[in-house]
N, C-alpha and C. Protein backbone atom coordinates (compact mmCIF):
# COMPACT_ATOMS: atom_id res chain seq x y z
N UNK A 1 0.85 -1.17 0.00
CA UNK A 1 0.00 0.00 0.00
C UNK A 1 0.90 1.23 0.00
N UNK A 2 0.99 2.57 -0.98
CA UNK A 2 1.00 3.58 -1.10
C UNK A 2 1.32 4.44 -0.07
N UNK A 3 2.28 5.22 0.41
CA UNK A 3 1.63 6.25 1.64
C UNK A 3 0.32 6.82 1.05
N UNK A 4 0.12 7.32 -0.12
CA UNK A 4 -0.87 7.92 -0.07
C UNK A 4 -1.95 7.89 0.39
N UNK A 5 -2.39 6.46 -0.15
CA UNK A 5 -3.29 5.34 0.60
C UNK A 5 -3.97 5.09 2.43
N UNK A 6 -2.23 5.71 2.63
CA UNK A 6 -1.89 5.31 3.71
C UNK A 6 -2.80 6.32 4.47
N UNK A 7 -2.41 7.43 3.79
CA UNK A 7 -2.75 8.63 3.95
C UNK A 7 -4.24 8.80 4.00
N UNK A 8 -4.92 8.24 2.94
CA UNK A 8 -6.47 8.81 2.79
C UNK A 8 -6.96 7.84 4.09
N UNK A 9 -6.37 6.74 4.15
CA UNK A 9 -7.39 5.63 5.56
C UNK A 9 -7.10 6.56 6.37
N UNK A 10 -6.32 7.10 6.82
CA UNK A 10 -5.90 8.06 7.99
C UNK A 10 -6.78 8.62 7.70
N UNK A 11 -7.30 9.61 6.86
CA UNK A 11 -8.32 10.38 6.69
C UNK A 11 -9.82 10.17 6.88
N UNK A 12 -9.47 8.49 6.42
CA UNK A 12 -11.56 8.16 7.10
C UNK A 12 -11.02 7.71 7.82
N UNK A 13 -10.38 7.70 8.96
CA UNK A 13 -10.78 6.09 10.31
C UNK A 13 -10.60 7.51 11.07
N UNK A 14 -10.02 8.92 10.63
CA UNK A 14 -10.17 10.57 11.62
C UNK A 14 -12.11 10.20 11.49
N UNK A 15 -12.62 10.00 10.50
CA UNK A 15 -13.94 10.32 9.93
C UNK A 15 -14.69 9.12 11.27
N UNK A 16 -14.23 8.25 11.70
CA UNK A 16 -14.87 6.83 11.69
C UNK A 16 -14.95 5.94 11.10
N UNK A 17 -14.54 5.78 9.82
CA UNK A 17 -14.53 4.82 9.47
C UNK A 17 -13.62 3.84 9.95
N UNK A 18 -14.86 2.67 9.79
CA UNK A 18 -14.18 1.28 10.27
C UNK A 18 -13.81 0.43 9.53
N UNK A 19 -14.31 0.60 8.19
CA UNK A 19 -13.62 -0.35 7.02
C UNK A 19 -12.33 -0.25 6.72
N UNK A 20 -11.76 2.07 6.73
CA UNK A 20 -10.26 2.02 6.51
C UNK A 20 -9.55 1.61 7.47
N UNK A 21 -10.43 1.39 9.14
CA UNK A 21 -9.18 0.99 10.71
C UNK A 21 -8.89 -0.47 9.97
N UNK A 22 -10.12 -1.47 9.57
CA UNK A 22 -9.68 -2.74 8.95
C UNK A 22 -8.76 -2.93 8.05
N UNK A 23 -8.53 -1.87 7.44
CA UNK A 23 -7.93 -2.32 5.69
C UNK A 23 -5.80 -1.73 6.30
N UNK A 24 -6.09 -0.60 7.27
CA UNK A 24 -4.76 -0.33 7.78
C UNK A 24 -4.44 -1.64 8.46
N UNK A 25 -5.17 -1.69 9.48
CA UNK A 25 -4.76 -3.43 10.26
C UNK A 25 -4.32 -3.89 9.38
N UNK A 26 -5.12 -4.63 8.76
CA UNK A 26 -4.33 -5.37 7.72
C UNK A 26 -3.25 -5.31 7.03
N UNK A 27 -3.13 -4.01 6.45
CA UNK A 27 -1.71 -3.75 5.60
C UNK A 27 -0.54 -3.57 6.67
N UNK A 28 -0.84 -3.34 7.84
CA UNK A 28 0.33 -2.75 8.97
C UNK A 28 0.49 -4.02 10.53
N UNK A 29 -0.44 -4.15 10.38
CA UNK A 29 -0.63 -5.06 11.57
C UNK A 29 0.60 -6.25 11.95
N UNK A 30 1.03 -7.04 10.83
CA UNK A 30 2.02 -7.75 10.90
C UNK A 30 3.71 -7.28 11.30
N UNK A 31 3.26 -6.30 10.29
CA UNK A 31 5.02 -5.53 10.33
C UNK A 31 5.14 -4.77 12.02
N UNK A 32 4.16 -4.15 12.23
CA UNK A 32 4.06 -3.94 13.54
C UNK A 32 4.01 -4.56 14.51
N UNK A 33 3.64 -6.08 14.60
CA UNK A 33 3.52 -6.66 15.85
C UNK A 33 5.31 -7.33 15.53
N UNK A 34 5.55 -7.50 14.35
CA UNK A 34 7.36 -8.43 14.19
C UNK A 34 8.36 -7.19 14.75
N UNK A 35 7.99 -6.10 14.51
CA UNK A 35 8.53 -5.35 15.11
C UNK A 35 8.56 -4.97 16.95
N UNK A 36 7.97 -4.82 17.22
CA UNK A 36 6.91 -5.12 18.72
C UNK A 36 8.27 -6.22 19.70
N UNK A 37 7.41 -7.13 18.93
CA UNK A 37 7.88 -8.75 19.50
C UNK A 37 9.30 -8.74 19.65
N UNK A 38 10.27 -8.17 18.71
CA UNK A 38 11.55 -8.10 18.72
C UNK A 38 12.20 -6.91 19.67
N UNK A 39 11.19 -6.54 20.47
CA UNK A 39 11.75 -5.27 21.15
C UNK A 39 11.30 -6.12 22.85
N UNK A 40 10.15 -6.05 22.75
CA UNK A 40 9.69 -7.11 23.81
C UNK A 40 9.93 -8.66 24.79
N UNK A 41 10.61 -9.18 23.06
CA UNK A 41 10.72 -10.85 23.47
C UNK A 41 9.38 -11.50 23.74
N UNK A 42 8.20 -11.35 24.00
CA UNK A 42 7.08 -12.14 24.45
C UNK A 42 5.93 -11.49 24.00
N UNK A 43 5.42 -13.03 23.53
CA UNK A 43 4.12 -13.19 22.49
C UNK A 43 3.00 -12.32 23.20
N UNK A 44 2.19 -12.88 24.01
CA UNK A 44 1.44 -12.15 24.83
C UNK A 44 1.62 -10.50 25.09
N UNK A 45 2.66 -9.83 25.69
CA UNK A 45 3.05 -8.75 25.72
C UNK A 45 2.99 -7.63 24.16
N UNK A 46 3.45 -8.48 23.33
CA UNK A 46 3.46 -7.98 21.75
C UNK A 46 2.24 -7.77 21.19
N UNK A 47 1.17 -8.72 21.80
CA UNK A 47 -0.02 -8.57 21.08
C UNK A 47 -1.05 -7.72 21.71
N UNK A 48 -0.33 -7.62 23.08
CA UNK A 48 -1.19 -6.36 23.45
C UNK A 48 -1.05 -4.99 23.15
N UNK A 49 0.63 -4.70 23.10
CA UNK A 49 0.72 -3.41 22.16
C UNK A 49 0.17 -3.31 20.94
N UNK A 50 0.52 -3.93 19.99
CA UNK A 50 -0.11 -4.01 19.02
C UNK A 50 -1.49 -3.73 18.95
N UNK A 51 -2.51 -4.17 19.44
CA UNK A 51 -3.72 -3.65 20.17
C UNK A 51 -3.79 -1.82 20.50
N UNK A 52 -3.05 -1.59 21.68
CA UNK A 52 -3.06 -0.37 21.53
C UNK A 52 -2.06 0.23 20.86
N UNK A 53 -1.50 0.14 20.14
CA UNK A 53 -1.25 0.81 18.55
C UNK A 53 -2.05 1.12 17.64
N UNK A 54 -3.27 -0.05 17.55
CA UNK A 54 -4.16 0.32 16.76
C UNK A 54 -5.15 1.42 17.45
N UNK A 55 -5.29 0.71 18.68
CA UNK A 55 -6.52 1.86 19.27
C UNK A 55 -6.11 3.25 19.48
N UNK A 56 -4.46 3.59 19.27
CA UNK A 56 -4.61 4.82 19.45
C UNK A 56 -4.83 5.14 17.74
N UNK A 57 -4.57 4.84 17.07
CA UNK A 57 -4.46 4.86 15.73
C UNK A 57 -5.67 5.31 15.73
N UNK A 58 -7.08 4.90 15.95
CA UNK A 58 -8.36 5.04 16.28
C UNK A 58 -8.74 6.24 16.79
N UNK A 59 -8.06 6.12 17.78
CA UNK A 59 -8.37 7.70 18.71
C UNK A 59 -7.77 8.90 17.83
N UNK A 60 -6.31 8.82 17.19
CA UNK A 60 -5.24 9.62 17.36
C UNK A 60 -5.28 10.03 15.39
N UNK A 61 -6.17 9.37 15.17
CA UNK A 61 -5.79 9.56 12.94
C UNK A 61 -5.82 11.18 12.88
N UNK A 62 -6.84 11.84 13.24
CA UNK A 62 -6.85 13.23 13.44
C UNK A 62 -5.87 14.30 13.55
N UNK A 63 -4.66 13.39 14.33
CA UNK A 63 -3.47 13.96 14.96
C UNK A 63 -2.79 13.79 13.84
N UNK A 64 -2.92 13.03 12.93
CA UNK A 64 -1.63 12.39 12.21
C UNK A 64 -0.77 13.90 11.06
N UNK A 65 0.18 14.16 11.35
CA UNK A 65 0.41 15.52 10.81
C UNK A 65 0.83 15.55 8.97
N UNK A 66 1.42 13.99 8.66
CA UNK A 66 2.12 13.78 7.27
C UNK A 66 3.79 13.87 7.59
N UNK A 67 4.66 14.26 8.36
CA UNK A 67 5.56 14.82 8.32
C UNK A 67 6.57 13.93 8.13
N UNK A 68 6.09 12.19 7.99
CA UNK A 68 6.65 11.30 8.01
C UNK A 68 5.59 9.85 7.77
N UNK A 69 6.06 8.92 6.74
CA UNK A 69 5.12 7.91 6.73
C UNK A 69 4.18 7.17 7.45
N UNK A 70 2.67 7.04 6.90
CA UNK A 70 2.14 6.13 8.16
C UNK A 70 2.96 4.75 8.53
N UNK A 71 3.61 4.57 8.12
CA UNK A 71 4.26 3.04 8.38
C UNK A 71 5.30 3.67 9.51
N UNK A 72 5.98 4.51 9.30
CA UNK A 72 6.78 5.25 10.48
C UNK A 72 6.16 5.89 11.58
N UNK A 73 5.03 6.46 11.41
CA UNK A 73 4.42 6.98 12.39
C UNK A 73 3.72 5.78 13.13
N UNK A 74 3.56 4.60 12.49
CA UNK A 74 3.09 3.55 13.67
C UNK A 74 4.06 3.50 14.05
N UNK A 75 5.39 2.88 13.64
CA UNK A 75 6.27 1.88 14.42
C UNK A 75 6.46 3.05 15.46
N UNK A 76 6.88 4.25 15.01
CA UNK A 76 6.92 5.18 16.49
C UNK A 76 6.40 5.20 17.91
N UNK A 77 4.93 5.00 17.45
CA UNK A 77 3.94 4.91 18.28
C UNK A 77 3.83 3.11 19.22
N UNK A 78 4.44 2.08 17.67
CA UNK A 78 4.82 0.76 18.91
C UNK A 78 5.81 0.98 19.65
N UNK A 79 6.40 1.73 19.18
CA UNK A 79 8.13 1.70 19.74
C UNK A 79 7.67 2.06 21.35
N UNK A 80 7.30 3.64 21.47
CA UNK A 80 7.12 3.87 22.78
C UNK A 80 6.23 3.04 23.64
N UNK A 81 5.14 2.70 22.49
CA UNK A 81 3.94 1.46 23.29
C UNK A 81 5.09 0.01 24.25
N UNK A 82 5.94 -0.19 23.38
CA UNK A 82 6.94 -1.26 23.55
C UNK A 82 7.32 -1.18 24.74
N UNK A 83 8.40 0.36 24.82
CA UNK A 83 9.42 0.68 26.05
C UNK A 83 8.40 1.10 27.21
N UNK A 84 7.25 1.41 27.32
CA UNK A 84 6.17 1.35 28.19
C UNK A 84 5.82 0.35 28.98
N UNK A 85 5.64 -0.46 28.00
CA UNK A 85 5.24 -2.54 28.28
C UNK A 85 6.60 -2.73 28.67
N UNK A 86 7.77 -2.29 28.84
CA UNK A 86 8.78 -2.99 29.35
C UNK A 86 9.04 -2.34 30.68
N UNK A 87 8.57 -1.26 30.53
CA UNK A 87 8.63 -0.70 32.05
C UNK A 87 8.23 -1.09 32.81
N UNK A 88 6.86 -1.66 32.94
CA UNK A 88 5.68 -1.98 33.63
C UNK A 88 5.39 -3.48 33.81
N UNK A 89 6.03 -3.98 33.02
CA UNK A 89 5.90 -5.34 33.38
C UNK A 89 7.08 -5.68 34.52
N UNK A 90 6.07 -6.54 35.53
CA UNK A 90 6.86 -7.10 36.66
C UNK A 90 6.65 -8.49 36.22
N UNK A 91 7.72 -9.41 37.38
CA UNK A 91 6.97 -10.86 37.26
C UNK A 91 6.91 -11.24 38.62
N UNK A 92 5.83 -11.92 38.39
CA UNK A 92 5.34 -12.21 38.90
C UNK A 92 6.05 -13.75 39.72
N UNK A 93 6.14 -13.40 41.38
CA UNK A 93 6.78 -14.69 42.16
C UNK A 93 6.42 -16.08 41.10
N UNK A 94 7.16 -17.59 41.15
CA UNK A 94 6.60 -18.65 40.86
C UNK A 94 6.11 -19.40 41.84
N UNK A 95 5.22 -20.02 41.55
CA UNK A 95 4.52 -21.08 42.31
C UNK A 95 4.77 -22.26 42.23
N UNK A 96 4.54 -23.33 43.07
CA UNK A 96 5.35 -24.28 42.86
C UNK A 96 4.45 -25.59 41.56
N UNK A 97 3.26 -24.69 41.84
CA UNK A 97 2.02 -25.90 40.92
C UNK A 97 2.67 -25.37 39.27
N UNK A 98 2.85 -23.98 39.41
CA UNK A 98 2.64 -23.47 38.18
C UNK A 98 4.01 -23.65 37.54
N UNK A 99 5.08 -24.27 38.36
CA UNK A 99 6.22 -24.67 37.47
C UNK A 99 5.88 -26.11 36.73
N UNK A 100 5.82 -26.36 38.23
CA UNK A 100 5.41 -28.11 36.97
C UNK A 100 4.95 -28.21 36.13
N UNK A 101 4.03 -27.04 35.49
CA UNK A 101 3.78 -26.85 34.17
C UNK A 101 4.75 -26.47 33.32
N UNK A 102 5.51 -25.71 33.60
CA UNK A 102 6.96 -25.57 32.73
C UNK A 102 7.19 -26.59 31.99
N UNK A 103 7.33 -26.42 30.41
CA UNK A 103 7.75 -27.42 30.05
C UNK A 103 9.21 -28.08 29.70
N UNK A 104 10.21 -29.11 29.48
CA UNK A 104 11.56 -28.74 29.83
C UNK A 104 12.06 -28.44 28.40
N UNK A 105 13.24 -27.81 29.04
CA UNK A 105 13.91 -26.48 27.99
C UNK A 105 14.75 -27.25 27.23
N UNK A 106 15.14 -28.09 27.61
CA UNK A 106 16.30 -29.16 26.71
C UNK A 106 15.88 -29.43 25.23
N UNK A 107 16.96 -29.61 24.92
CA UNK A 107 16.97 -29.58 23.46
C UNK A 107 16.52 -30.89 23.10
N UNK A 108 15.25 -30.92 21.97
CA UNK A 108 15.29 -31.89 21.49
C UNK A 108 16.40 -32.16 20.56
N UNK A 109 16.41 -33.85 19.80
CA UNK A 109 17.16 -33.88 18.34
C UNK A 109 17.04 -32.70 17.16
N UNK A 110 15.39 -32.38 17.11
CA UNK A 110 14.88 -31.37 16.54
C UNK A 110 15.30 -30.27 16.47
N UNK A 111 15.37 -29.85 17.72
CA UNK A 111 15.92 -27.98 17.58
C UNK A 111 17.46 -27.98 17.81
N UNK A 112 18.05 -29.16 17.86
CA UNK A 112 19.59 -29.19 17.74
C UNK A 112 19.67 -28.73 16.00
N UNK A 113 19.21 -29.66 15.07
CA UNK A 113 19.07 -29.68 14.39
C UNK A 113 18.65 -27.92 13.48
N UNK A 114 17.88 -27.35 13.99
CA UNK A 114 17.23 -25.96 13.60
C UNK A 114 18.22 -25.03 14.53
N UNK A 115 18.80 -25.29 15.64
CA UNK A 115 20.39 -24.40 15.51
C UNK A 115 21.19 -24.33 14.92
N UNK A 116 21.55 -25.64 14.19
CA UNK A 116 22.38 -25.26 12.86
C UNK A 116 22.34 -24.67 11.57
N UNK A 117 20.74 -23.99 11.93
CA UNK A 117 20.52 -23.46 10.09
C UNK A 117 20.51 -21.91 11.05
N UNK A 118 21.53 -21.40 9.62
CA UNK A 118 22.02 -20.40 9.43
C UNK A 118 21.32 -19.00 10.08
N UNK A 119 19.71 -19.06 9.07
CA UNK A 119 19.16 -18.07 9.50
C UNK A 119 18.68 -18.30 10.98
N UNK A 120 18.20 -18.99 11.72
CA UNK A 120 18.21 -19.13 13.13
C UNK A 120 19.21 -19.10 13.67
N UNK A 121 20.69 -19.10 13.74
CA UNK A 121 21.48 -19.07 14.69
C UNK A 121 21.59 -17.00 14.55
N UNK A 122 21.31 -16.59 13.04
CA UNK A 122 21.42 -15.22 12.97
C UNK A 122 20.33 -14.85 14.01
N UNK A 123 19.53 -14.83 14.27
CA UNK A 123 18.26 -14.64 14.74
C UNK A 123 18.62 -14.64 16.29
N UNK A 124 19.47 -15.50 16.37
CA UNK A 124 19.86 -15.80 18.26
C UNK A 124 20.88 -14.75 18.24
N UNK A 125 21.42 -14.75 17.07
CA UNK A 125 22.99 -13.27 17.41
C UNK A 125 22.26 -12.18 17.29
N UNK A 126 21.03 -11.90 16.68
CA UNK A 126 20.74 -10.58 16.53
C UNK A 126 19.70 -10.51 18.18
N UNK A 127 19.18 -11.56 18.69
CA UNK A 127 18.70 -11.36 19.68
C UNK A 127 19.58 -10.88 21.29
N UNK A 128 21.12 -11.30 21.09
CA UNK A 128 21.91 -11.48 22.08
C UNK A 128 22.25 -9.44 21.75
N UNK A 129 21.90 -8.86 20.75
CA UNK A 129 22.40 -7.63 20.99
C UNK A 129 21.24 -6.46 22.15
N UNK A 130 21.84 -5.68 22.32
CA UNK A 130 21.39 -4.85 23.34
C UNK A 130 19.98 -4.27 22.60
N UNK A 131 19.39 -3.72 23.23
CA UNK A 131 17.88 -3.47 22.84
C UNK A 131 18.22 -2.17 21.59
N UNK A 132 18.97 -1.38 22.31
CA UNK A 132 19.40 -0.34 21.50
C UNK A 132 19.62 -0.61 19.74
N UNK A 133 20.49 -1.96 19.79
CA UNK A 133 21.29 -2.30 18.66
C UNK A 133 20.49 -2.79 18.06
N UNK A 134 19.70 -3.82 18.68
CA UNK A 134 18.14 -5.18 18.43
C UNK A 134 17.44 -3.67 17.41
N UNK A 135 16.89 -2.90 17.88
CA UNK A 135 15.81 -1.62 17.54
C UNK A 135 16.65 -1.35 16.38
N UNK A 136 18.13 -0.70 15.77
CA UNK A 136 17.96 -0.27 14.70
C UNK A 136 18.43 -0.83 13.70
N UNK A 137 19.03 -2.38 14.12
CA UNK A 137 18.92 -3.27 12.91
C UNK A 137 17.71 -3.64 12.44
N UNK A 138 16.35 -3.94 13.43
CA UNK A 138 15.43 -4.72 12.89
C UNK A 138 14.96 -3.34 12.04
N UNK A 139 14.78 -2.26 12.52
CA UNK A 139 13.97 -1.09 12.00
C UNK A 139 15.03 -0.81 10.23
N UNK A 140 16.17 -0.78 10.33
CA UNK A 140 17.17 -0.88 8.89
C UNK A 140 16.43 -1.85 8.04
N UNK A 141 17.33 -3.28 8.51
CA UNK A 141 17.29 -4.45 7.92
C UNK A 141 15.88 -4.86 7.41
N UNK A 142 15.23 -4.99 8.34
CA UNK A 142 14.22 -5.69 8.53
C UNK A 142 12.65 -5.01 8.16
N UNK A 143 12.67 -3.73 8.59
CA UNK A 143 11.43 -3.18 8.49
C UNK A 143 12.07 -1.55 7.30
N UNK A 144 13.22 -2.01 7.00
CA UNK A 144 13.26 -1.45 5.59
C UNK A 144 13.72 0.29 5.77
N UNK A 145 13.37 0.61 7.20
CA UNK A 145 13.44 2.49 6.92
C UNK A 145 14.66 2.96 6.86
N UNK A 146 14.52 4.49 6.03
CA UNK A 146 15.78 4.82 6.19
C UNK A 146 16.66 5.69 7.86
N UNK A 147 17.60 5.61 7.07
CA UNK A 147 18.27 6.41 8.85
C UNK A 147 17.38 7.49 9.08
N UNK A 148 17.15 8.37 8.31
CA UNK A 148 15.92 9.67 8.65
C UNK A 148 14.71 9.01 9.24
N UNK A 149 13.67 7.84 8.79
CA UNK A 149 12.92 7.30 9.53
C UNK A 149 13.09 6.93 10.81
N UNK A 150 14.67 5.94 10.66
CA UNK A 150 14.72 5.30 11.96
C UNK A 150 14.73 6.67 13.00
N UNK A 151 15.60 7.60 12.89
CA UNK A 151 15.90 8.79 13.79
C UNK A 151 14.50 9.37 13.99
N UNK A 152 13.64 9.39 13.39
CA UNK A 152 11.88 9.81 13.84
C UNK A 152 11.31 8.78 14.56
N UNK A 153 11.63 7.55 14.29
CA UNK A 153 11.20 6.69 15.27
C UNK A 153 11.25 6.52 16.31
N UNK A 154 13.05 6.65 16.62
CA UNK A 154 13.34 6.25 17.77
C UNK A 154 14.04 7.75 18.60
N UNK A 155 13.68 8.85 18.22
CA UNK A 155 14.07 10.21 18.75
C UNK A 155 15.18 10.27 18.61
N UNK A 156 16.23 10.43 18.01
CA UNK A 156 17.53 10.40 18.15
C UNK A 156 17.98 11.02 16.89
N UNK A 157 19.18 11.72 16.74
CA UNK A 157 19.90 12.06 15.69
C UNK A 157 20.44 11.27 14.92
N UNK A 158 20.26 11.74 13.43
CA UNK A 158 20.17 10.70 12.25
C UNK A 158 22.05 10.16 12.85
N UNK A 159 22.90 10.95 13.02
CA UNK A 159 24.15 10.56 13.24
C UNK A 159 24.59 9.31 14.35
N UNK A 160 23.62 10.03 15.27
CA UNK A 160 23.51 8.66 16.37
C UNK A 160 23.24 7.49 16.34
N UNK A 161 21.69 7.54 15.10
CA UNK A 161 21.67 6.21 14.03
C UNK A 161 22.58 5.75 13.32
N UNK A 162 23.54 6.12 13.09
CA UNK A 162 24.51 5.56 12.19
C UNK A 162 25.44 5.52 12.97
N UNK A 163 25.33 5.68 14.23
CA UNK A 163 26.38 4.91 14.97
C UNK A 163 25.97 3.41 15.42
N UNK A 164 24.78 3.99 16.29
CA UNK A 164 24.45 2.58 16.81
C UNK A 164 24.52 1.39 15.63
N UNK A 165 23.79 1.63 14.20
CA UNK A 165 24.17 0.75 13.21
C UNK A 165 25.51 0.02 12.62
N UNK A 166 26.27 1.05 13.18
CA UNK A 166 27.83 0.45 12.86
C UNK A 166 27.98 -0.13 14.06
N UNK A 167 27.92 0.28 14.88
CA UNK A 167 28.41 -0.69 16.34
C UNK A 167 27.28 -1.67 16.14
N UNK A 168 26.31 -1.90 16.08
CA UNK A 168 25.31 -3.09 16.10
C UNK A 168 25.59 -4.28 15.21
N UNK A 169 26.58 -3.54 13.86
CA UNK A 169 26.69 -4.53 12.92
C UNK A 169 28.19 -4.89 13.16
N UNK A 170 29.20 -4.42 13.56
CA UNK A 170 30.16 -4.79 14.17
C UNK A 170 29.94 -6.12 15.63
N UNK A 171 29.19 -5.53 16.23
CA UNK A 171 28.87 -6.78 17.45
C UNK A 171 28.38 -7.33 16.81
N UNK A 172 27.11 -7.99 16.19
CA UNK A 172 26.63 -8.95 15.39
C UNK A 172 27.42 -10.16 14.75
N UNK A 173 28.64 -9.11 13.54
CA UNK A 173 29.70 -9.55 13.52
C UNK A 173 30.27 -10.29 13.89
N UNK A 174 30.69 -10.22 15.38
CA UNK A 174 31.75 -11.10 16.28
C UNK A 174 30.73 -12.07 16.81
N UNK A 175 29.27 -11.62 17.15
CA UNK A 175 28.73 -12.98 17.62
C UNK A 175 28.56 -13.77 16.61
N UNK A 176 28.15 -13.20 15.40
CA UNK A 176 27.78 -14.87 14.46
C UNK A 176 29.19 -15.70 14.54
N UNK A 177 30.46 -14.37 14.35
CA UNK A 177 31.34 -15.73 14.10
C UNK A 177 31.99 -16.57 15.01
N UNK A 178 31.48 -15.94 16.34
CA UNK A 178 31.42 -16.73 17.85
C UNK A 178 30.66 -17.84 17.88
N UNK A 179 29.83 -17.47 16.56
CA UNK A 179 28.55 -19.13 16.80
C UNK A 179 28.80 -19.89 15.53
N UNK A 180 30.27 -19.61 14.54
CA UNK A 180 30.67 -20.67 14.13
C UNK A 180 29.69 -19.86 12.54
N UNK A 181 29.35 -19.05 12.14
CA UNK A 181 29.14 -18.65 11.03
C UNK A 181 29.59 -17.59 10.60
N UNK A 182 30.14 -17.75 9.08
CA UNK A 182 31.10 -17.29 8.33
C UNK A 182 30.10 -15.70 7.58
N UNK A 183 30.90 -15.49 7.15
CA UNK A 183 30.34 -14.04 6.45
C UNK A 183 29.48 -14.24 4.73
N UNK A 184 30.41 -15.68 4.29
CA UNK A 184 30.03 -16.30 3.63
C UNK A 184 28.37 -16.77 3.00
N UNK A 185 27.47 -17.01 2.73
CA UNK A 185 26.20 -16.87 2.41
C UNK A 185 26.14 -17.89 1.10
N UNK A 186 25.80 -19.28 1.41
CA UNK A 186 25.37 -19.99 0.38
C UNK A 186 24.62 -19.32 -0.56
């Protein structure tokens, strides 16, 4: 979808409309919750931002100024939804009933097996980086924006983005080849 596009649903779901809040969900909803989830770590937690991402989206289309893509102006809006949900979440003591539900962590043959493929062990190196680093690779790499986006996203100077990106891809670096993968790319 178009910013433009992007643009006019913004314009009916300001109106009420509920067909364009559906048709944005849809086009945004995914990229936003993979984004979310990777800031978060946990399913549950991700899907509730995501939730209120949309509902402010609902409340907030009115507000929306143009000054930057709707696809940027969500992730903005998960981003802080994110570092919010990370504030606020405590955990909660364990119980002793509710471990035995735990199920055990050991590796099957199976996921021995799915550690050795490539793109999953990347996935564990890009997870082992700091939240900072995690945020503007996935937002680069992954969710495509440029350094001017990422720096609207995440408040920061476009220069500062291009630091953390060099240091993020430098550490990355040393962990993949800490986990035995080459730079190399079948």
């Amino acid at each position: 979808m178009s910013g433009t596009d992007d643009e006019a649903l913004l314009a009916r779901i300001a109106k009420g409309d509920q067909t364009a809040m559906r048709s944005l969900f849809a086009a945004h909803q995914l990229r936003v919750h993979r984004f979310v989830l990777r800031l978060v770590r946990r399913e549950d937690v991700a899907e509730d931002v995501v939730t209120e991402v949309f509902l402010d989206v609902w409340r907030q289309a009115a507000k929306f100024e143009g000054r930057a893509s709707v696809s940027t102006w969500l992730l903005s809006i998960a981003r802080f939804k994110a570092y919010s949900a990370l504030r606020r979440r405590t955990e909660a003591p364990l119980d002793e009933e509710f471990a035995e539900t735990i199920e055990d962590q050991d590796d099957t043959p199976e996921v021995s097996l799915q550690k050795t493929d490539k793109a999953g062990v990347l996935r564990a190196c890009i997870g082992r980086l700091s939240l900072e680093h995690r945020e503007v690779i996935d937002l680069v790499y992954y969710q495509e924006k440029s350094i001017e986006d990422v720096s609207r996203i995440v408040g920061i100077p476009e220069n500062t983005v291009k630091t953390r990106v060099f240091h993020a891809r430098k550490r990355l670096s040393e962990l993949c080849r800490d986990a035995g993968l080459d730079r190399g790319w079948p």
